[in-house]
PDB file of N, CA and C in Angstrom:
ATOM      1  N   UNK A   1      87.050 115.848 102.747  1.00  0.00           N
ATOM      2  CA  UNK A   1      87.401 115.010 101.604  1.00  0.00           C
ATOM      3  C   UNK A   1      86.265 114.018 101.335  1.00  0.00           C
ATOM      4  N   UNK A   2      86.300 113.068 100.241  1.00  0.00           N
ATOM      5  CA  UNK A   2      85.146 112.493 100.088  1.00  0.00           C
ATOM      6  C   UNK A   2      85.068 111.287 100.328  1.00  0.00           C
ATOM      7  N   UNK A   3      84.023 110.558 100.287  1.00  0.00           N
ATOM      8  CA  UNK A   3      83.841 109.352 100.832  1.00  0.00           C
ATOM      9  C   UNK A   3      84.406 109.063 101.865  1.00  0.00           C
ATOM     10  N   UNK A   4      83.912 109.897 103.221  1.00  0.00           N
ATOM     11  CA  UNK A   4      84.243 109.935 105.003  1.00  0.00           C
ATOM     12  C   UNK A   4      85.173 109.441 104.746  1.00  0.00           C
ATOM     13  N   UNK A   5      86.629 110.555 104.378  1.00  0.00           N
ATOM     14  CA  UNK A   5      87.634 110.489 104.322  1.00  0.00           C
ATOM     15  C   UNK A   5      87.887 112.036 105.098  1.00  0.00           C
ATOM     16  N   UNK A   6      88.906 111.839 106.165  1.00  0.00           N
ATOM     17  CA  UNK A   6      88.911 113.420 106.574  1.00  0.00           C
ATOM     18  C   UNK A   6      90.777 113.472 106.939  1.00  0.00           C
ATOM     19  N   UNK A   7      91.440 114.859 106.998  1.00  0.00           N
ATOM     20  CA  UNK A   7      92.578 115.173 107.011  1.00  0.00           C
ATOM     21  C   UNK A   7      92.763 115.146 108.387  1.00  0.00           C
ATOM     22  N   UNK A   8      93.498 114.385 109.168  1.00  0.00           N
ATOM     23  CA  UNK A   8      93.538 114.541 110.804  1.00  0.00           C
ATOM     24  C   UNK A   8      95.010 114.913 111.295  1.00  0.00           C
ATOM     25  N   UNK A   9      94.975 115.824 112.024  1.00  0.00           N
ATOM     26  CA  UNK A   9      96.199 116.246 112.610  1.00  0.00           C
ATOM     27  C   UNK A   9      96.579 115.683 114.027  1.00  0.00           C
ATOM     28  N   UNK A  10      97.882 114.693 114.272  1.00  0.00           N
ATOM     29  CA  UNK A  10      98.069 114.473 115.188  1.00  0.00           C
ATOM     30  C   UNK A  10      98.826 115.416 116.285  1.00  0.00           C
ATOM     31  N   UNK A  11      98.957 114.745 117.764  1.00  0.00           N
ATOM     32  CA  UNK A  11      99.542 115.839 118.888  1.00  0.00           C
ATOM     33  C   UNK A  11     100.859 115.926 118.158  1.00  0.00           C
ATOM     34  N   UNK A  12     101.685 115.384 117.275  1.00  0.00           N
ATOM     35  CA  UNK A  12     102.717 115.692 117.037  1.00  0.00           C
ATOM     36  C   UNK A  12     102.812 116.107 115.651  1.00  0.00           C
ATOM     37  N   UNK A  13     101.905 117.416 115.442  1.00  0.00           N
ATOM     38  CA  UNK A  13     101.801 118.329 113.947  1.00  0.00           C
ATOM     39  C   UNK A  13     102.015 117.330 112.333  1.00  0.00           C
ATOM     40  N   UNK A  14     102.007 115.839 112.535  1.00  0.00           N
ATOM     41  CA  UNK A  14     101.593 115.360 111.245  1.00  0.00           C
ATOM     42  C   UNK A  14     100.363 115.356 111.176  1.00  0.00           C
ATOM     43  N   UNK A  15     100.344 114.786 109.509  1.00  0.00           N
ATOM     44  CA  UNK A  15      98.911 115.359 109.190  1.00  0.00           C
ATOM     45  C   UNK A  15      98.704 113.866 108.556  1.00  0.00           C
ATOM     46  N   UNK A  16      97.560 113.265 108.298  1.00  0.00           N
ATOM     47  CA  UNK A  16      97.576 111.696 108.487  1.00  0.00           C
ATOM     48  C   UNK A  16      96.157 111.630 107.996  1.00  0.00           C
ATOM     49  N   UNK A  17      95.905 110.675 106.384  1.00  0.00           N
ATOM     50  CA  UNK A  17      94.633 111.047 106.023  1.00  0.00           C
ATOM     51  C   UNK A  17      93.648 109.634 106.475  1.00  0.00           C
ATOM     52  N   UNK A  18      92.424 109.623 107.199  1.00  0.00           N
ATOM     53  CA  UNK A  18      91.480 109.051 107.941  1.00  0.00           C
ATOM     54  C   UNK A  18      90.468 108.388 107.355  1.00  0.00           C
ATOM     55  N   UNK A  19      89.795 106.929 107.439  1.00  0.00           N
ATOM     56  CA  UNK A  19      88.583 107.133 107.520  1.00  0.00           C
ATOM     57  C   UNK A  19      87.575 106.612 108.392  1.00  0.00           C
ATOM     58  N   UNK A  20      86.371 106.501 107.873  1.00  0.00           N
ATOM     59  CA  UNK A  20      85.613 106.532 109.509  1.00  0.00           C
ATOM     60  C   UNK A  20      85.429 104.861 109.282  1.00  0.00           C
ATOM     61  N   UNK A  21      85.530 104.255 110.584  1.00  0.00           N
ATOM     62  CA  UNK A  21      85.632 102.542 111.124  1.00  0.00           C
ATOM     63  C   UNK A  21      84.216 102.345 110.507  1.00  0.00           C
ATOM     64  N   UNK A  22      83.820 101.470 110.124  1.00  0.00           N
ATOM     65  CA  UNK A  22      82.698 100.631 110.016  1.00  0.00           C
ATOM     66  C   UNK A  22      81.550 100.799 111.299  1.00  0.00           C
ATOM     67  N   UNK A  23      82.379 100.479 112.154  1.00  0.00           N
ATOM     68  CA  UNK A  23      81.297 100.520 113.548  1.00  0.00           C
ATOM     69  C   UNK A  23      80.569 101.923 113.499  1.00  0.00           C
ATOM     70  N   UNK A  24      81.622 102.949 113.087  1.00  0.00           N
ATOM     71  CA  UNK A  24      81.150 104.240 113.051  1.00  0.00           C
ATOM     72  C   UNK A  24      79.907 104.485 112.113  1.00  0.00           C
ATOM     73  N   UNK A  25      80.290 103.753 111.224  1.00  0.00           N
ATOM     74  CA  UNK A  25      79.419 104.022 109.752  1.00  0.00           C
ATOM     75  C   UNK A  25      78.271 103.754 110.656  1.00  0.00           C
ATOM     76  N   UNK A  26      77.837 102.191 111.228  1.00  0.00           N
ATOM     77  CA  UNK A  26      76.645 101.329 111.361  1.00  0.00           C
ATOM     78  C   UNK A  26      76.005 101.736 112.389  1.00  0.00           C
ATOM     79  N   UNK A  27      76.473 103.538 113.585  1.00  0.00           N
ATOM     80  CA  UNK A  27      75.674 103.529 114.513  1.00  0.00           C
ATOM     81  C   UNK A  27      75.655 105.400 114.273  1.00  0.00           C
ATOM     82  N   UNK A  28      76.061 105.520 112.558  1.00  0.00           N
ATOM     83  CA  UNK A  28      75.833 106.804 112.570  1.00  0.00           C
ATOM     84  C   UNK A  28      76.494 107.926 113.170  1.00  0.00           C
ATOM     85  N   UNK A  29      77.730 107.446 113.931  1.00  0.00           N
ATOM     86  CA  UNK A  29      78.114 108.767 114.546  1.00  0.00           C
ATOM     87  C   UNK A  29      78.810 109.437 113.361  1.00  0.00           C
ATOM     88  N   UNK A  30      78.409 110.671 113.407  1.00  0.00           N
ATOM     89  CA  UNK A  30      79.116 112.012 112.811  1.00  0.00           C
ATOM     90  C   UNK A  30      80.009 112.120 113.360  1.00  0.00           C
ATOM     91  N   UNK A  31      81.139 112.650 112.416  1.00  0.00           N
ATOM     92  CA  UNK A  31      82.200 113.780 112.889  1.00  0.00           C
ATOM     93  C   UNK A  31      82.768 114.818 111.994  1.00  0.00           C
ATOM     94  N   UNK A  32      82.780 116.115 113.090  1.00  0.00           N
ATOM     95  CA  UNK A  32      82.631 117.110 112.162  1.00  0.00           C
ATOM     96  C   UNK A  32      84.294 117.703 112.361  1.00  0.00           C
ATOM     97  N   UNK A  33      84.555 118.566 111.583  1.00  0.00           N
ATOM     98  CA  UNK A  33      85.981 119.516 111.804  1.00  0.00           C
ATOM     99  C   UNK A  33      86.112 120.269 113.186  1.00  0.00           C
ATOM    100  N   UNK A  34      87.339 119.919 113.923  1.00  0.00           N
ATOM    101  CA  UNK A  34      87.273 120.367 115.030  1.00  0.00           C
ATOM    102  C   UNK A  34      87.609 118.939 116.674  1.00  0.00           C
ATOM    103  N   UNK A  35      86.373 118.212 115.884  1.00  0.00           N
ATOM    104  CA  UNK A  35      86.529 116.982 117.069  1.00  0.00           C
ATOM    105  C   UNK A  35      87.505 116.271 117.323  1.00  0.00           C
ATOM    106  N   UNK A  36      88.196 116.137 118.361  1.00  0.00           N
ATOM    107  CA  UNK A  36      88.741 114.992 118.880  1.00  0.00           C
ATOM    108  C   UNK A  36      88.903 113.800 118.473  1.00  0.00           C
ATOM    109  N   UNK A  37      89.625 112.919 117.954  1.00  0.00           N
ATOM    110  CA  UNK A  37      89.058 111.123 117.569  1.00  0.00           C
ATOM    111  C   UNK A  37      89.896 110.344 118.140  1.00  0.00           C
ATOM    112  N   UNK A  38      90.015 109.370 118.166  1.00  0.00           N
ATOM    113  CA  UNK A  38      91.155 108.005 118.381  1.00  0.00           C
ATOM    114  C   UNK A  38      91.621 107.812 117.097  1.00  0.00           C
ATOM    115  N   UNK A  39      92.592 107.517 116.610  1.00  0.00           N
ATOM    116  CA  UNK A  39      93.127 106.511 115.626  1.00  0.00           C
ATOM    117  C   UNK A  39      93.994 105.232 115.653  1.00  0.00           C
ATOM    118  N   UNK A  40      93.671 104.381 114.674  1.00  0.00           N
ATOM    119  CA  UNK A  40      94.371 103.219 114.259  1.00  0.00           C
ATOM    120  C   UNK A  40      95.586 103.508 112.994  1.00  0.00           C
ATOM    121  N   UNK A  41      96.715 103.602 112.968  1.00  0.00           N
ATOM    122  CA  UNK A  41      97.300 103.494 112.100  1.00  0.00           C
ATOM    123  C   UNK A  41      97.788 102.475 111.500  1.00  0.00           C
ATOM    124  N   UNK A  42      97.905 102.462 110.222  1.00  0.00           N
ATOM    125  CA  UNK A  42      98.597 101.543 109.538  1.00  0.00           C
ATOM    126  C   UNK A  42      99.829 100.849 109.457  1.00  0.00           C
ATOM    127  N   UNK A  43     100.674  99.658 109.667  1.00  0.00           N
ATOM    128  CA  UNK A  43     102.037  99.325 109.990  1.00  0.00           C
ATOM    129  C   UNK A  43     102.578 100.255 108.737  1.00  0.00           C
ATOM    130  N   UNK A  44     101.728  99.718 107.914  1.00  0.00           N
ATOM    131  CA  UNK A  44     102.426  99.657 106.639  1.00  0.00           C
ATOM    132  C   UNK A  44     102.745 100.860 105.742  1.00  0.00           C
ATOM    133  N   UNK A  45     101.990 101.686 105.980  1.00  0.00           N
ATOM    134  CA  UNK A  45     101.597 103.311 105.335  1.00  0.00           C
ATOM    135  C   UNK A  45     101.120 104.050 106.352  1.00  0.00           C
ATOM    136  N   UNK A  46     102.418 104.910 107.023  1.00  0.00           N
ATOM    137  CA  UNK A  46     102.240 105.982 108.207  1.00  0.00           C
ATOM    138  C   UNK A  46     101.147 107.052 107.782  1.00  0.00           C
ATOM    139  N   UNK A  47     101.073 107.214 106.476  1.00  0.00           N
ATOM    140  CA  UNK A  47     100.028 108.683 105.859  1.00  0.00           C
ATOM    141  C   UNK A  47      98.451 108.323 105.799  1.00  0.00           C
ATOM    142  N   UNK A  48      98.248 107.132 106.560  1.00  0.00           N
ATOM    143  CA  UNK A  48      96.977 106.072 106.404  1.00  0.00           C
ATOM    144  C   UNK A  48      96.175 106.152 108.056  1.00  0.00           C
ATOM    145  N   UNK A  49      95.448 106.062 108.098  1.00  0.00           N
ATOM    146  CA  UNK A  49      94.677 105.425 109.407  1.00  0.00           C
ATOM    147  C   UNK A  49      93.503 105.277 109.156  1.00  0.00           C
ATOM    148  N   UNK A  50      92.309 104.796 110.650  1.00  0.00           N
ATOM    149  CA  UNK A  50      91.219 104.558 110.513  1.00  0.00           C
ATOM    150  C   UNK A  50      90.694 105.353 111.872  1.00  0.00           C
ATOM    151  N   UNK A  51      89.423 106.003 111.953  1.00  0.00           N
ATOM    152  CA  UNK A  51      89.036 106.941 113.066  1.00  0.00           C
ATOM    153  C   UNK A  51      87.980 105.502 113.540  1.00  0.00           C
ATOM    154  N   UNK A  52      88.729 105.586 114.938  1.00  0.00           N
ATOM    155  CA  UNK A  52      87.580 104.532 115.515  1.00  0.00           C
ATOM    156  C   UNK A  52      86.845 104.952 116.810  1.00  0.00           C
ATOM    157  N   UNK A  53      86.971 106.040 117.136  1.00  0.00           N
ATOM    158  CA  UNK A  53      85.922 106.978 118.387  1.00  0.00           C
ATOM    159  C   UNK A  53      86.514 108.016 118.641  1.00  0.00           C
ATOM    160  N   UNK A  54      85.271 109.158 118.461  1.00  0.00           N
ATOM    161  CA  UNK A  54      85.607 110.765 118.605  1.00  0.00           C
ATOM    162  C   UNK A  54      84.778 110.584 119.995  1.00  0.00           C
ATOM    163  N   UNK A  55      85.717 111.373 120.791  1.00  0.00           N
ATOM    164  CA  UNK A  55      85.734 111.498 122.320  1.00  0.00           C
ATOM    165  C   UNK A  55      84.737 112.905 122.482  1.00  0.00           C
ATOM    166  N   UNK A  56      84.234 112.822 123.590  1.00  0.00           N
ATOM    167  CA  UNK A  56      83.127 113.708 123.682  1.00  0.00           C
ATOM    168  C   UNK A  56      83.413 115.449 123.781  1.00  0.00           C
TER     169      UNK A  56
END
């Protein structure tokens, strides 16, 4: 999706749309389809989060 916005599937088959943390932006890490990440979700809007580290 655009503007490092990506579709992430959690361990419990929702699907929850992402984008990449700031920190991520400012040290360049990529992430591609496939990887692993952490997320932050939103209180407020479950269909929301933020990817804040894809695990190795």
């Amino acid at each position: 999706l655009p503007n490092a916005v990506f579709r992430v599937e959690l361990e419990n088959k929702h699907k929850v749309l992402a984008h990449v943390s700031g920190k991520m932006r400012m040290h360049f890490i990529k992430i591609l389809p496939g990887d692993k990440v952490s997320l932050e979700l939103s209180p407020y809007d479950l269909t929301r989060g933020r990817i804040v580290y894809r695990f190795k």
